[in-house]
Every structure is written in C-alpha cells, then in structure tokens.
PDB file of N, CA and C in Angstrom:
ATOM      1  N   UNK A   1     -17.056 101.995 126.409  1.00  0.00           N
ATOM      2  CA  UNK A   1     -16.554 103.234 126.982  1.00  0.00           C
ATOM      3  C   UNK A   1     -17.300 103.533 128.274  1.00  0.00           C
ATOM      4  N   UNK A   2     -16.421 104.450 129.163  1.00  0.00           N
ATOM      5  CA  UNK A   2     -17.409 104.459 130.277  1.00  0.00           C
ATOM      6  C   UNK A   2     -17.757 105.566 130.540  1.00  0.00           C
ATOM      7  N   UNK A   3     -19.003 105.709 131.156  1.00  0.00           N
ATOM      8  CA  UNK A   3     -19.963 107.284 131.412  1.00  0.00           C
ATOM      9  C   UNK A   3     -19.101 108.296 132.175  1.00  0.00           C
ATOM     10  N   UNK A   4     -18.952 108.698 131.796  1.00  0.00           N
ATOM     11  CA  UNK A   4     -17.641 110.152 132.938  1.00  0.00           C
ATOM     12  C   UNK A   4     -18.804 111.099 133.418  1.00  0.00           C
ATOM     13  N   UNK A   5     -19.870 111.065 132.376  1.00  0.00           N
ATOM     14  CA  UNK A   5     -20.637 112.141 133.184  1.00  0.00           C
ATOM     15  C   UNK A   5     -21.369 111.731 134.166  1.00  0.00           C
ATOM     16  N   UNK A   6     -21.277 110.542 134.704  1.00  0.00           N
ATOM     17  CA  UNK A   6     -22.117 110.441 135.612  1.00  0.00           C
ATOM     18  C   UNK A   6     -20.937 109.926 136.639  1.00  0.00           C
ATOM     19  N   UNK A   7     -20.281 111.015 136.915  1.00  0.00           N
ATOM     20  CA  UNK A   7     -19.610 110.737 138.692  1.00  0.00           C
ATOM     21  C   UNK A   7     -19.719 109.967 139.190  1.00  0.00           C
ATOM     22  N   UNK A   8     -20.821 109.655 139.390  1.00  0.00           N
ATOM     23  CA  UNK A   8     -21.355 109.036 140.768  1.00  0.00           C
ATOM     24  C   UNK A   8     -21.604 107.631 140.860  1.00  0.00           C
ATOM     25  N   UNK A   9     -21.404 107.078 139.624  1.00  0.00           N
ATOM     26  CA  UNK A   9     -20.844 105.548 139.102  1.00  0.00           C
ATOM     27  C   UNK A   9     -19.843 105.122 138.453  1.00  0.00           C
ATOM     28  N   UNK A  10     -18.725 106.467 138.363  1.00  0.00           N
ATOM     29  CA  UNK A  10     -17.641 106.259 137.562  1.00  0.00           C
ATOM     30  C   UNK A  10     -16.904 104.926 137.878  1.00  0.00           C
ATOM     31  N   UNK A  11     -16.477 105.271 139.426  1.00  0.00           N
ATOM     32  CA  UNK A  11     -15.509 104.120 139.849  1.00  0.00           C
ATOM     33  C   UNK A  11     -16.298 102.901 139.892  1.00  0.00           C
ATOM     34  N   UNK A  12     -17.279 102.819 139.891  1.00  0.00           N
ATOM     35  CA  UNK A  12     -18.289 101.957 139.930  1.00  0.00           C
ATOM     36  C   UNK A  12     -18.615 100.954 139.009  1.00  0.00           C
ATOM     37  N   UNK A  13     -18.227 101.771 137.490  1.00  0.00           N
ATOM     38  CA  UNK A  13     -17.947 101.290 136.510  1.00  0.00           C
ATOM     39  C   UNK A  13     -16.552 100.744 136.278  1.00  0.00           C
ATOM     40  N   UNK A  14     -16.041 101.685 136.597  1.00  0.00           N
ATOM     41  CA  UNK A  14     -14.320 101.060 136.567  1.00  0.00           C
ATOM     42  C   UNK A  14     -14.168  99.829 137.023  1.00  0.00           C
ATOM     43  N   UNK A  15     -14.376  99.519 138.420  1.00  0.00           N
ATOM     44  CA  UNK A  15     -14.218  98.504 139.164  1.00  0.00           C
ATOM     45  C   UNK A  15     -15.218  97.387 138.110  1.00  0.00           C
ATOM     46  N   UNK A  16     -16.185  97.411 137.560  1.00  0.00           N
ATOM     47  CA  UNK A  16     -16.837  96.524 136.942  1.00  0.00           C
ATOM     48  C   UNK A  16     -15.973  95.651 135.968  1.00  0.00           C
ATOM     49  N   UNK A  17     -15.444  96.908 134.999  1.00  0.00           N
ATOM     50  CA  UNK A  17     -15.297  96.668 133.921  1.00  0.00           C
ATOM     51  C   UNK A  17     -13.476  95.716 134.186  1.00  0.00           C
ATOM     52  N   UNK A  18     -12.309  96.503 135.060  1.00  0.00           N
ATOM     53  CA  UNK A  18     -11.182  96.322 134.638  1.00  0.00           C
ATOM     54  C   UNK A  18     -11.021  95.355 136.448  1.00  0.00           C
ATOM     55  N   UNK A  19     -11.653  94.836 137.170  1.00  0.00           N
ATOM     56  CA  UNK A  19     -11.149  94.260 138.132  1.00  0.00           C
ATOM     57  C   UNK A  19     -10.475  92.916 138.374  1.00  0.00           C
ATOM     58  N   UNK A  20     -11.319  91.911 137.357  1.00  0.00           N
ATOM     59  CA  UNK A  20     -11.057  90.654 137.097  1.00  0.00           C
ATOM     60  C   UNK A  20      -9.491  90.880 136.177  1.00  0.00           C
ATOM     61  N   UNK A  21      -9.138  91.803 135.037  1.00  0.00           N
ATOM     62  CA  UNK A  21      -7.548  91.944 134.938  1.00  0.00           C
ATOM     63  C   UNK A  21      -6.709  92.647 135.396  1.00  0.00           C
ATOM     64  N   UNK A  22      -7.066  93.271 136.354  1.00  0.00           N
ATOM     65  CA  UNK A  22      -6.389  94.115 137.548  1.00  0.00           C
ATOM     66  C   UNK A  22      -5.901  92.726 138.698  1.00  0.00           C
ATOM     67  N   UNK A  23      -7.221  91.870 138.578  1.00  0.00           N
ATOM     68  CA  UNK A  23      -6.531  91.146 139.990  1.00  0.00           C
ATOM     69  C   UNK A  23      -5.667  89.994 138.961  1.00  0.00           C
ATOM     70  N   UNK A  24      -5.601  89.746 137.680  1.00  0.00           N
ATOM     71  CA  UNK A  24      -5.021  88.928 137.337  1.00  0.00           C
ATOM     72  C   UNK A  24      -3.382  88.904 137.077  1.00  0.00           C
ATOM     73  N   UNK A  25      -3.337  90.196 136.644  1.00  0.00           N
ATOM     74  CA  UNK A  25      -2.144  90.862 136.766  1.00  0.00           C
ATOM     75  C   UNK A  25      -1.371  90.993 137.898  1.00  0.00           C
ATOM     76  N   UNK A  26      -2.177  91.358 139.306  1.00  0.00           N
ATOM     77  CA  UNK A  26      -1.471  91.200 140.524  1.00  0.00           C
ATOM     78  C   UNK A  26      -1.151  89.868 141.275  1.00  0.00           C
ATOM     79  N   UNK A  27      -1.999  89.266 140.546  1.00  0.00           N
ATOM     80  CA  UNK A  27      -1.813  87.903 141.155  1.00  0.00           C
ATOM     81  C   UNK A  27      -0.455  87.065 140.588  1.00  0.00           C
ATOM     82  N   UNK A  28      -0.224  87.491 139.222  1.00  0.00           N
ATOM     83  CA  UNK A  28       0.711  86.759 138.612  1.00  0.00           C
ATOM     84  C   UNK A  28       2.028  87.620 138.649  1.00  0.00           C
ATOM     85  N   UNK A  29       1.840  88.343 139.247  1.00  0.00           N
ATOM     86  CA  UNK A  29       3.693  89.019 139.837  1.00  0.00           C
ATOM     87  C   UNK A  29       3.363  88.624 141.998  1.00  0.00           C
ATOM     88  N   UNK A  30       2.411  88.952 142.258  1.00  0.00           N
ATOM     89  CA  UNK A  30       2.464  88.230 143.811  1.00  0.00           C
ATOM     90  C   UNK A  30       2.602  87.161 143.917  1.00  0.00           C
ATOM     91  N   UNK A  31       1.715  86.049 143.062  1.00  0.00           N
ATOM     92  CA  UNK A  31       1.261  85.057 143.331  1.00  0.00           C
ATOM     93  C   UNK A  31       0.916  84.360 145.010  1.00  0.00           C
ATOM     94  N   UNK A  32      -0.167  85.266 145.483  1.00  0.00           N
ATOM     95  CA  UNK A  32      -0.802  84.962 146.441  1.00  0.00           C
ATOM     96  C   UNK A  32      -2.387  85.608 146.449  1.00  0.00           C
ATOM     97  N   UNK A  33      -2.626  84.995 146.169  1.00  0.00           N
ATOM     98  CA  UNK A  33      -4.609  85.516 146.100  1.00  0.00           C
ATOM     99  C   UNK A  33      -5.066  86.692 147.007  1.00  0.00           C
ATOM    100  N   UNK A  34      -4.265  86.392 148.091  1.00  0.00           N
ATOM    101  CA  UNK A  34      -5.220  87.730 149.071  1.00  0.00           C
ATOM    102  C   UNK A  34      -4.298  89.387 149.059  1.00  0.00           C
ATOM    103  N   UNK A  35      -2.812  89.089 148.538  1.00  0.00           N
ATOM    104  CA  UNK A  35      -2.120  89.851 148.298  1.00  0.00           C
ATOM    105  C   UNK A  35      -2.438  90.833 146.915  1.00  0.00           C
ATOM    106  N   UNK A  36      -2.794  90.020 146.333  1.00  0.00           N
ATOM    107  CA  UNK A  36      -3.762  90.638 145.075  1.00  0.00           C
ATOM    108  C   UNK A  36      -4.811  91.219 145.247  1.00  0.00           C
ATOM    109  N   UNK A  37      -5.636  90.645 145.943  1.00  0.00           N
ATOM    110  CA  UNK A  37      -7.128  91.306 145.934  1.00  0.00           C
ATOM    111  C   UNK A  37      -6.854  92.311 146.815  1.00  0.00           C
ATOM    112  N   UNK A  38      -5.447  92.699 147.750  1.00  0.00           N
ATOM    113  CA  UNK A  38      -5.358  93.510 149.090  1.00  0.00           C
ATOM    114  C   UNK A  38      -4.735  95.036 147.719  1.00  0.00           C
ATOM    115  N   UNK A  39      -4.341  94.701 146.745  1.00  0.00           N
ATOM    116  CA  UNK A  39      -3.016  95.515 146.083  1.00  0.00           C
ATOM    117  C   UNK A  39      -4.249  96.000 144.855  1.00  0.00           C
ATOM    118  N   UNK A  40      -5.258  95.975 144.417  1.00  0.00           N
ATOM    119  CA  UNK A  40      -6.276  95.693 143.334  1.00  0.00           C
ATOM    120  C   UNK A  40      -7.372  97.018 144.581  1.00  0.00           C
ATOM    121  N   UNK A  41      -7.784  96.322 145.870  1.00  0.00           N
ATOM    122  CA  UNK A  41      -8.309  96.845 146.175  1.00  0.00           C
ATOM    123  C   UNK A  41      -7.824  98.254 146.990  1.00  0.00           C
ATOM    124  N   UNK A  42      -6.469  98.795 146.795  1.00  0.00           N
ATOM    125  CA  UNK A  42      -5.880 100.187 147.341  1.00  0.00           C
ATOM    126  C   UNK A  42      -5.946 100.854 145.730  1.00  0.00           C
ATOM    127  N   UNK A  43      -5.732 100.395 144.957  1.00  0.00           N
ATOM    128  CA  UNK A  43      -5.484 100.595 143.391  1.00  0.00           C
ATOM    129  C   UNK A  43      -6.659 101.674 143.725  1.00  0.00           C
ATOM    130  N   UNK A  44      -8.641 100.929 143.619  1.00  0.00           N
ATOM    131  CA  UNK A  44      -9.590 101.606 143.659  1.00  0.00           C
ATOM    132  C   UNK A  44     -10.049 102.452 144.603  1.00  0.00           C
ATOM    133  N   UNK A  45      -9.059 102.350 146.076  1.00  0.00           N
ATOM    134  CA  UNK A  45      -9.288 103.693 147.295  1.00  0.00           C
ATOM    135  C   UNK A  45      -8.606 104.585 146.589  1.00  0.00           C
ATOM    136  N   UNK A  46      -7.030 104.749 145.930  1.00  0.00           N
ATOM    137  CA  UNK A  46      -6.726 105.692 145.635  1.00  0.00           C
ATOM    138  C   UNK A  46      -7.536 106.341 144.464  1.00  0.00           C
ATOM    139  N   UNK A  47      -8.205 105.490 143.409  1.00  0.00           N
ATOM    140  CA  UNK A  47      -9.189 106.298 142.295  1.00  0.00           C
ATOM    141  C   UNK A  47     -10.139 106.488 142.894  1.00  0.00           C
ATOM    142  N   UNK A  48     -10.922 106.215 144.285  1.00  0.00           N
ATOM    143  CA  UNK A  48     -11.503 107.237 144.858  1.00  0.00           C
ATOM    144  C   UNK A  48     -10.987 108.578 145.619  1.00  0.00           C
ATOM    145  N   UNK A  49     -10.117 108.582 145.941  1.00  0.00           N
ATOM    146  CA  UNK A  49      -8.831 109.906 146.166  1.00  0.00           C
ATOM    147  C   UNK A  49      -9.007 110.667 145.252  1.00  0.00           C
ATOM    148  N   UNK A  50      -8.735 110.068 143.747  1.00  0.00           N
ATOM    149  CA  UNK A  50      -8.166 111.138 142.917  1.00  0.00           C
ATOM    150  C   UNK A  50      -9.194 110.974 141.790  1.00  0.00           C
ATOM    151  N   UNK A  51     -10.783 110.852 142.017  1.00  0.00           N
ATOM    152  CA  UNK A  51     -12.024 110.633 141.080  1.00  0.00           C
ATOM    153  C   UNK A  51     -12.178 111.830 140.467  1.00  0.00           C
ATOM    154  N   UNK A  52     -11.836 112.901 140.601  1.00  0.00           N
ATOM    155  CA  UNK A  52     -12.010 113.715 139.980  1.00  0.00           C
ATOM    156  C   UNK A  52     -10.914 114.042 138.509  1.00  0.00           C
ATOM    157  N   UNK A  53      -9.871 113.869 139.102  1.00  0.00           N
ATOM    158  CA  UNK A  53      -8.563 113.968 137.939  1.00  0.00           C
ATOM    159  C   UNK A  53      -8.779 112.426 137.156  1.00  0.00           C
ATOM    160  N   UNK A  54      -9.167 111.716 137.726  1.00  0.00           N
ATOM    161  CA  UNK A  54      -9.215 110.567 137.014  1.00  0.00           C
ATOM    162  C   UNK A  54     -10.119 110.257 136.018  1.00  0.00           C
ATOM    163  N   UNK A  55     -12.105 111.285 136.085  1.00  0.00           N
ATOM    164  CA  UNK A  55     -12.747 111.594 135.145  1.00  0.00           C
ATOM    165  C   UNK A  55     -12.173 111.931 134.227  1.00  0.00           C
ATOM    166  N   UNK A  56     -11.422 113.064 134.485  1.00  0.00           N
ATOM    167  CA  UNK A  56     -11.208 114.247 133.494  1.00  0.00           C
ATOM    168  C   UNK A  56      -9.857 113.170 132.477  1.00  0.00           C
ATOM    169  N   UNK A  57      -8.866 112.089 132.747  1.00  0.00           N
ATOM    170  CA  UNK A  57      -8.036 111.254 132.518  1.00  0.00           C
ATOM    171  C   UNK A  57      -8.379 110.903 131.278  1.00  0.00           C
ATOM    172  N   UNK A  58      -7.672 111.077 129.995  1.00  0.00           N
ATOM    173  CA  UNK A  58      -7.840 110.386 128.984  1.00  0.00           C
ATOM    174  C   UNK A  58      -7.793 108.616 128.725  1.00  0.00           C
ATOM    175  N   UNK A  59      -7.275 108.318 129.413  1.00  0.00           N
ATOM    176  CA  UNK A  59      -7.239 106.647 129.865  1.00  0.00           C
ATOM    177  C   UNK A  59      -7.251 106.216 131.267  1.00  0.00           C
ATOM    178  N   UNK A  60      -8.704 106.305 131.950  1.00  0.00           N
ATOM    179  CA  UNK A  60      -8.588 106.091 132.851  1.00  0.00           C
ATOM    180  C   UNK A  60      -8.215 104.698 133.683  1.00  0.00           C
ATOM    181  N   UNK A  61      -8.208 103.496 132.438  1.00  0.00           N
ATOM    182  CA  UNK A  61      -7.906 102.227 132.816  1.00  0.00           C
ATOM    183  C   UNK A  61      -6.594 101.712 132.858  1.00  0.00           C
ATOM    184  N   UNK A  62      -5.741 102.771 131.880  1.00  0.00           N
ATOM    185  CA  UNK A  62      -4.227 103.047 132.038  1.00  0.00           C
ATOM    186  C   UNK A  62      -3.961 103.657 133.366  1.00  0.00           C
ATOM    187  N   UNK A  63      -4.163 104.539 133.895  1.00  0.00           N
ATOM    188  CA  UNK A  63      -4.303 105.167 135.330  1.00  0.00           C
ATOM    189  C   UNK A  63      -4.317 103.872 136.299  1.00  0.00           C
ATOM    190  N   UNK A  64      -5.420 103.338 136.129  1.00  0.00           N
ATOM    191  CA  UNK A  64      -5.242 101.959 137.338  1.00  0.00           C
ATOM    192  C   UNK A  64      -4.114 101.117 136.934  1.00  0.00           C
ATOM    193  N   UNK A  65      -3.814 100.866 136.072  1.00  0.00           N
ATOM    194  CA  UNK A  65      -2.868  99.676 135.775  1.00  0.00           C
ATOM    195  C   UNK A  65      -1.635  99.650 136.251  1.00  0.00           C
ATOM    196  N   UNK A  66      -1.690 101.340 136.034  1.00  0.00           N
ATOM    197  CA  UNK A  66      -0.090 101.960 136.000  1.00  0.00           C
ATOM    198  C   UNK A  66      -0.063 102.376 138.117  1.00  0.00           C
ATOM    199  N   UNK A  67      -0.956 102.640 138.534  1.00  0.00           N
ATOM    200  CA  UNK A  67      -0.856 102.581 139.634  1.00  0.00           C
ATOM    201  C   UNK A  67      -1.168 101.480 140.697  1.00  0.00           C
ATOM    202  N   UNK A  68      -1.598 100.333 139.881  1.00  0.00           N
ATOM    203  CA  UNK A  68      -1.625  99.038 140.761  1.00  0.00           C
ATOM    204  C   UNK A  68      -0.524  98.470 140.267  1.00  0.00           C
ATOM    205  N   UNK A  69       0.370  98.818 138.971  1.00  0.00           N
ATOM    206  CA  UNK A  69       1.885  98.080 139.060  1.00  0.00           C
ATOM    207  C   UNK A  69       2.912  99.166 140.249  1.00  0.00           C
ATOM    208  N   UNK A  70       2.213  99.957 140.250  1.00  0.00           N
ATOM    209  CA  UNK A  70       3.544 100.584 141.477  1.00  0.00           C
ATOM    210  C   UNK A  70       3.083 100.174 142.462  1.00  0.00           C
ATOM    211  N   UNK A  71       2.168 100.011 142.962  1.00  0.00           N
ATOM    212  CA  UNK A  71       1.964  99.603 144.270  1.00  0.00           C
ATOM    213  C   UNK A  71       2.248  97.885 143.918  1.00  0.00           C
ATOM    214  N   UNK A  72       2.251  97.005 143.456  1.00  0.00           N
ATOM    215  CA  UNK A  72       2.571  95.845 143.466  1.00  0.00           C
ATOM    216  C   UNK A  72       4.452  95.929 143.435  1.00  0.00           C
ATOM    217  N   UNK A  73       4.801  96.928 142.930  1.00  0.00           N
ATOM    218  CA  UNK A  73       6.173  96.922 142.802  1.00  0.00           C
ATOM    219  C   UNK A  73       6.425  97.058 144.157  1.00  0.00           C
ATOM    220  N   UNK A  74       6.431  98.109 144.783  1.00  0.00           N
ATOM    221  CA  UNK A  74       6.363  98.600 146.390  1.00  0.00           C
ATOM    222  C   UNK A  74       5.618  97.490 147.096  1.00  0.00           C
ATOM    223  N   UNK A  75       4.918  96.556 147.099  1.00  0.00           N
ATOM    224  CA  UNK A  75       4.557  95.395 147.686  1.00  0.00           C
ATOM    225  C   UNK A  75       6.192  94.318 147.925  1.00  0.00           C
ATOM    226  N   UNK A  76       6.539  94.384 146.384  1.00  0.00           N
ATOM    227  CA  UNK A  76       7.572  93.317 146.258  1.00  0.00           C
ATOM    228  C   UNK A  76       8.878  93.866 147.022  1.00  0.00           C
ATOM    229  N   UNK A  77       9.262  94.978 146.864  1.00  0.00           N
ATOM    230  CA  UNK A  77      10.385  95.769 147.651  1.00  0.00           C
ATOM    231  C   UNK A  77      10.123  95.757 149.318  1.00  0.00           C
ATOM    232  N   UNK A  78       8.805  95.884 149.778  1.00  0.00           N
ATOM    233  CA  UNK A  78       8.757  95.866 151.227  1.00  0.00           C
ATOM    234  C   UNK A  78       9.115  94.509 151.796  1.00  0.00           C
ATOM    235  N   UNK A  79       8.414  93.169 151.062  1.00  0.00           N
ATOM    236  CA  UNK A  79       8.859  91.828 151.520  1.00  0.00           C
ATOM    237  C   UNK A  79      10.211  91.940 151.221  1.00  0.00           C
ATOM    238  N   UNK A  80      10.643  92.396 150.375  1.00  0.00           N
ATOM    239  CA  UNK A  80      12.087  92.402 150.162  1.00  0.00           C
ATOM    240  C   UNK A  80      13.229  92.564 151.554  1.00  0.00           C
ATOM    241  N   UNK A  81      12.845  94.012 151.731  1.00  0.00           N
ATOM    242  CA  UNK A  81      13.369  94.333 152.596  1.00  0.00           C
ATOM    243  C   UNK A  81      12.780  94.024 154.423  1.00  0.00           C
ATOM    244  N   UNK A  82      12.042  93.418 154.462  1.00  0.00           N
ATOM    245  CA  UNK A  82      11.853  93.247 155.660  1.00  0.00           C
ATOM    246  C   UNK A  82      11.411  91.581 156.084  1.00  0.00           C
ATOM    247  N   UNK A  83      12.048  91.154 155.153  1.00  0.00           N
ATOM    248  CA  UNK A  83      12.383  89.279 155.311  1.00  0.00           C
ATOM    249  C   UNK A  83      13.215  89.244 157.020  1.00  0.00           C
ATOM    250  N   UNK A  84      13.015  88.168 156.806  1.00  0.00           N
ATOM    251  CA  UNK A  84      13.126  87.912 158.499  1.00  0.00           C
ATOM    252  C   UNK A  84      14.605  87.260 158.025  1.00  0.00           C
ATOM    253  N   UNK A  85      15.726  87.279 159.280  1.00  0.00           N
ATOM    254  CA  UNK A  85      16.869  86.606 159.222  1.00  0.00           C
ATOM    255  C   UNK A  85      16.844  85.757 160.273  1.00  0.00           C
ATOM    256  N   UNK A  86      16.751  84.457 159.900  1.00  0.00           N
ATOM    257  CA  UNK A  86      16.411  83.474 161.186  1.00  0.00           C
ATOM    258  C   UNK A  86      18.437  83.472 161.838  1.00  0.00           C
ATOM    259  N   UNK A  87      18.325  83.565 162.888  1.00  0.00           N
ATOM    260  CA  UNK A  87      19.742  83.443 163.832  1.00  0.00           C
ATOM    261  C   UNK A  87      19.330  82.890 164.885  1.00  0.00           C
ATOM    262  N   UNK A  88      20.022  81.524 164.940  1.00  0.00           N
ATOM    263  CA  UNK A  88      20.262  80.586 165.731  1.00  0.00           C
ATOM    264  C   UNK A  88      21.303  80.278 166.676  1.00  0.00           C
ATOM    265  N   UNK A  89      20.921  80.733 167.892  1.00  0.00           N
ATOM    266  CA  UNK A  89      21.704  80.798 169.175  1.00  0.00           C
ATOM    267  C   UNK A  89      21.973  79.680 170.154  1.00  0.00           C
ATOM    268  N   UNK A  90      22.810  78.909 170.176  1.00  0.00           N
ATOM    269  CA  UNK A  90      22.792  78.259 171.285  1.00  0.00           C
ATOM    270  C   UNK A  90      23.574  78.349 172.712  1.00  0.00           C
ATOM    271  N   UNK A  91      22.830  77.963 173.426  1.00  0.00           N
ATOM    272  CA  UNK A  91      23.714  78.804 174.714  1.00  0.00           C
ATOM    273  C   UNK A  91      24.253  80.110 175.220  1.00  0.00           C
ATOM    274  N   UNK A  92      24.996  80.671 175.730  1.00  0.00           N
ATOM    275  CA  UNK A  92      25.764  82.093 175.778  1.00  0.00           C
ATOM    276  C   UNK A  92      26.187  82.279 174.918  1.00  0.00           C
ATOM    277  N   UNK A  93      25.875  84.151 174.312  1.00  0.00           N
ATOM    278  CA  UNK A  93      26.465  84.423 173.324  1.00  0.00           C
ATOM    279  C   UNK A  93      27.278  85.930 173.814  1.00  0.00           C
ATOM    280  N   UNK A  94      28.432  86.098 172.897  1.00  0.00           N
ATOM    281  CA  UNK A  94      29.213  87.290 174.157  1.00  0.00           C
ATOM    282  C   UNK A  94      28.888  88.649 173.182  1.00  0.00           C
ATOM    283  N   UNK A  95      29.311  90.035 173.588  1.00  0.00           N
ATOM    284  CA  UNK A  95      29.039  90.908 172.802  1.00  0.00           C
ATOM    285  C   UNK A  95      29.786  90.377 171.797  1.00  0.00           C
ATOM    286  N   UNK A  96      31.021  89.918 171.561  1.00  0.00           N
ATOM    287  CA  UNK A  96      31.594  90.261 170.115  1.00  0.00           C
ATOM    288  C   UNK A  96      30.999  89.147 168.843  1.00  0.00           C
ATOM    289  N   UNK A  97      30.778  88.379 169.630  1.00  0.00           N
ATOM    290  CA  UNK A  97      29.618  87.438 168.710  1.00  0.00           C
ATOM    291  C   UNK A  97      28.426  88.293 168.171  1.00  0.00           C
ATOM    292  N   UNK A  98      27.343  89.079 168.945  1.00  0.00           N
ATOM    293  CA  UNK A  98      26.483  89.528 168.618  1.00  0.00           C
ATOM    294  C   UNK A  98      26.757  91.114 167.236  1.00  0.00           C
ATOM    295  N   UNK A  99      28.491  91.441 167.356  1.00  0.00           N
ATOM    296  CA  UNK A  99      28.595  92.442 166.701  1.00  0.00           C
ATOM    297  C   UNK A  99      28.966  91.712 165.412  1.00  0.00           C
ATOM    298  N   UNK A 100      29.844  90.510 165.760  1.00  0.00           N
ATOM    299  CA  UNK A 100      30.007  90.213 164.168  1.00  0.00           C
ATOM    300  C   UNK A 100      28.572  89.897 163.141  1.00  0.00           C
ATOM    301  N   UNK A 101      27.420  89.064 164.349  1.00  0.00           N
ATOM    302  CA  UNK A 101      26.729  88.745 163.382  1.00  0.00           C
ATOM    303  C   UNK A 101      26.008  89.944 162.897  1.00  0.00           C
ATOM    304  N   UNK A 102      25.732  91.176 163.760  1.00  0.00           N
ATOM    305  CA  UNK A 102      25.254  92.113 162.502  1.00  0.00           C
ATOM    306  C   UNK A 102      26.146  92.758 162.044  1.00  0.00           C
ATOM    307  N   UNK A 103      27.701  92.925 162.103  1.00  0.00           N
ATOM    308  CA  UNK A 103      28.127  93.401 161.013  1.00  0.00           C
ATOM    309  C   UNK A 103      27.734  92.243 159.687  1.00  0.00           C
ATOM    310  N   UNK A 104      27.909  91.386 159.880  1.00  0.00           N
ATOM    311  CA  UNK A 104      27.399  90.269 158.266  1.00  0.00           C
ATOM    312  C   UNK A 104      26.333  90.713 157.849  1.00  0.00           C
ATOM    313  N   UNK A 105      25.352  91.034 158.316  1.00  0.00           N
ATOM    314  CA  UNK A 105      24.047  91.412 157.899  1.00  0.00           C
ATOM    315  C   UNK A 105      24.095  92.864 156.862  1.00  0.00           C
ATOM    316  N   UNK A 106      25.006  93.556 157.145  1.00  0.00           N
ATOM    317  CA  UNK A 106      24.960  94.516 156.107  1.00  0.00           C
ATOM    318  C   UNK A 106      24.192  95.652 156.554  1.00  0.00           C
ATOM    319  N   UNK A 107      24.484  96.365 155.169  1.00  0.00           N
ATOM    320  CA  UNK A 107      23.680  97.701 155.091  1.00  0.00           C
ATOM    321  C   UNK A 107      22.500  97.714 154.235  1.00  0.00           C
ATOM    322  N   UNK A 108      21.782  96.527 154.015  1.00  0.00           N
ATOM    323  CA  UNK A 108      20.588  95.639 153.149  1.00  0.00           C
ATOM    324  C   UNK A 108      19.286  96.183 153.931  1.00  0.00           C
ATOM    325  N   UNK A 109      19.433  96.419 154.964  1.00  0.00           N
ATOM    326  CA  UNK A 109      18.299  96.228 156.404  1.00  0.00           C
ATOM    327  C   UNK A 109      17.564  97.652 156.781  1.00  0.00           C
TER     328      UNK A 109
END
C-alpha cells in the first residue's frame, strides 16, 4: 500500500511501484517504445496536476491506468486522423484535377 500521508513522495511512490506496467500496457496497444514511455510519462504530469484529488482517490493506481488508456486511446485517434495521403503528381495538373482529388479524400480529414 502506499503512504498518502506523506505528499511529498506520493507520486514518487506511484511512479515506483506501477511504471514498469503502465509502460507495458502502452507499449502493447502502441507498440513503439518511445511512444510509450512519451504516453506513461504525461499519465504522471497529469497525477502531478491532480496530486491532491488523487491522495484523497480510493484507487489511485486505477486513476493512472484509466488515464494512461485515454490518453493512449487519443494517441491512436490522432495518428489516425492525421496520416499523411501520399498524391502523386506528374507534370501539369489543372484545377479540376486538384478538386476531384480532394473531393475523394472525404470528410475523414
């Protein structure tokens, strides 16, 4: 269990105790090492944000879990949406070429 009364090593402890399955967990829905340790390590800025509600938290290791899967979720939705569309041009292209190809592209973007 971890010391709540002592503030001033709470997160300190946290980070001890739950980091190695915090980053294991992020790693195995990212699967990229630095994307994990980047999504693991906002997890513990925001429980320094919110160290106080997070003492007082009846599960404070549920608290991280549950807020490093939303932010890993919101990781996966941003690559989602901001994938690159490679378009390959050769030579002159006229306006109505350039309108069809983003009408194809959608309302995805």
């Amino acid at each position: 269990m971890l010391s709540s009364e002592y503030p001033k090593h709470f997160i300190e402890e946290l980070y001890n105790a739950e980091y190695e399955k915090m980053f294991r967990f992020a790693y195995h829905i990212l699967n990229n090492t630095e994307s994990a340790k980047d999504m693991v390590q906002e997890t513990f800025l925001l429980a320094l944000f919110h160290q106080e509600d997070l003492i007082a938290h009846p599960k404070p290791e549920g608290w991280l879990m549950l807020t490093l899967r939303n932010l890993v979720l919101n990781e996966l939705r941003r690559k989602r949406v901001t994938a690159e569309v490679p378009i390959e041009i050769s030579g002159d292209i006229t306006v109505d070429e350039v309108k069809s190809i983003i009408s194809s592209i959608g309302d995805g973007l």
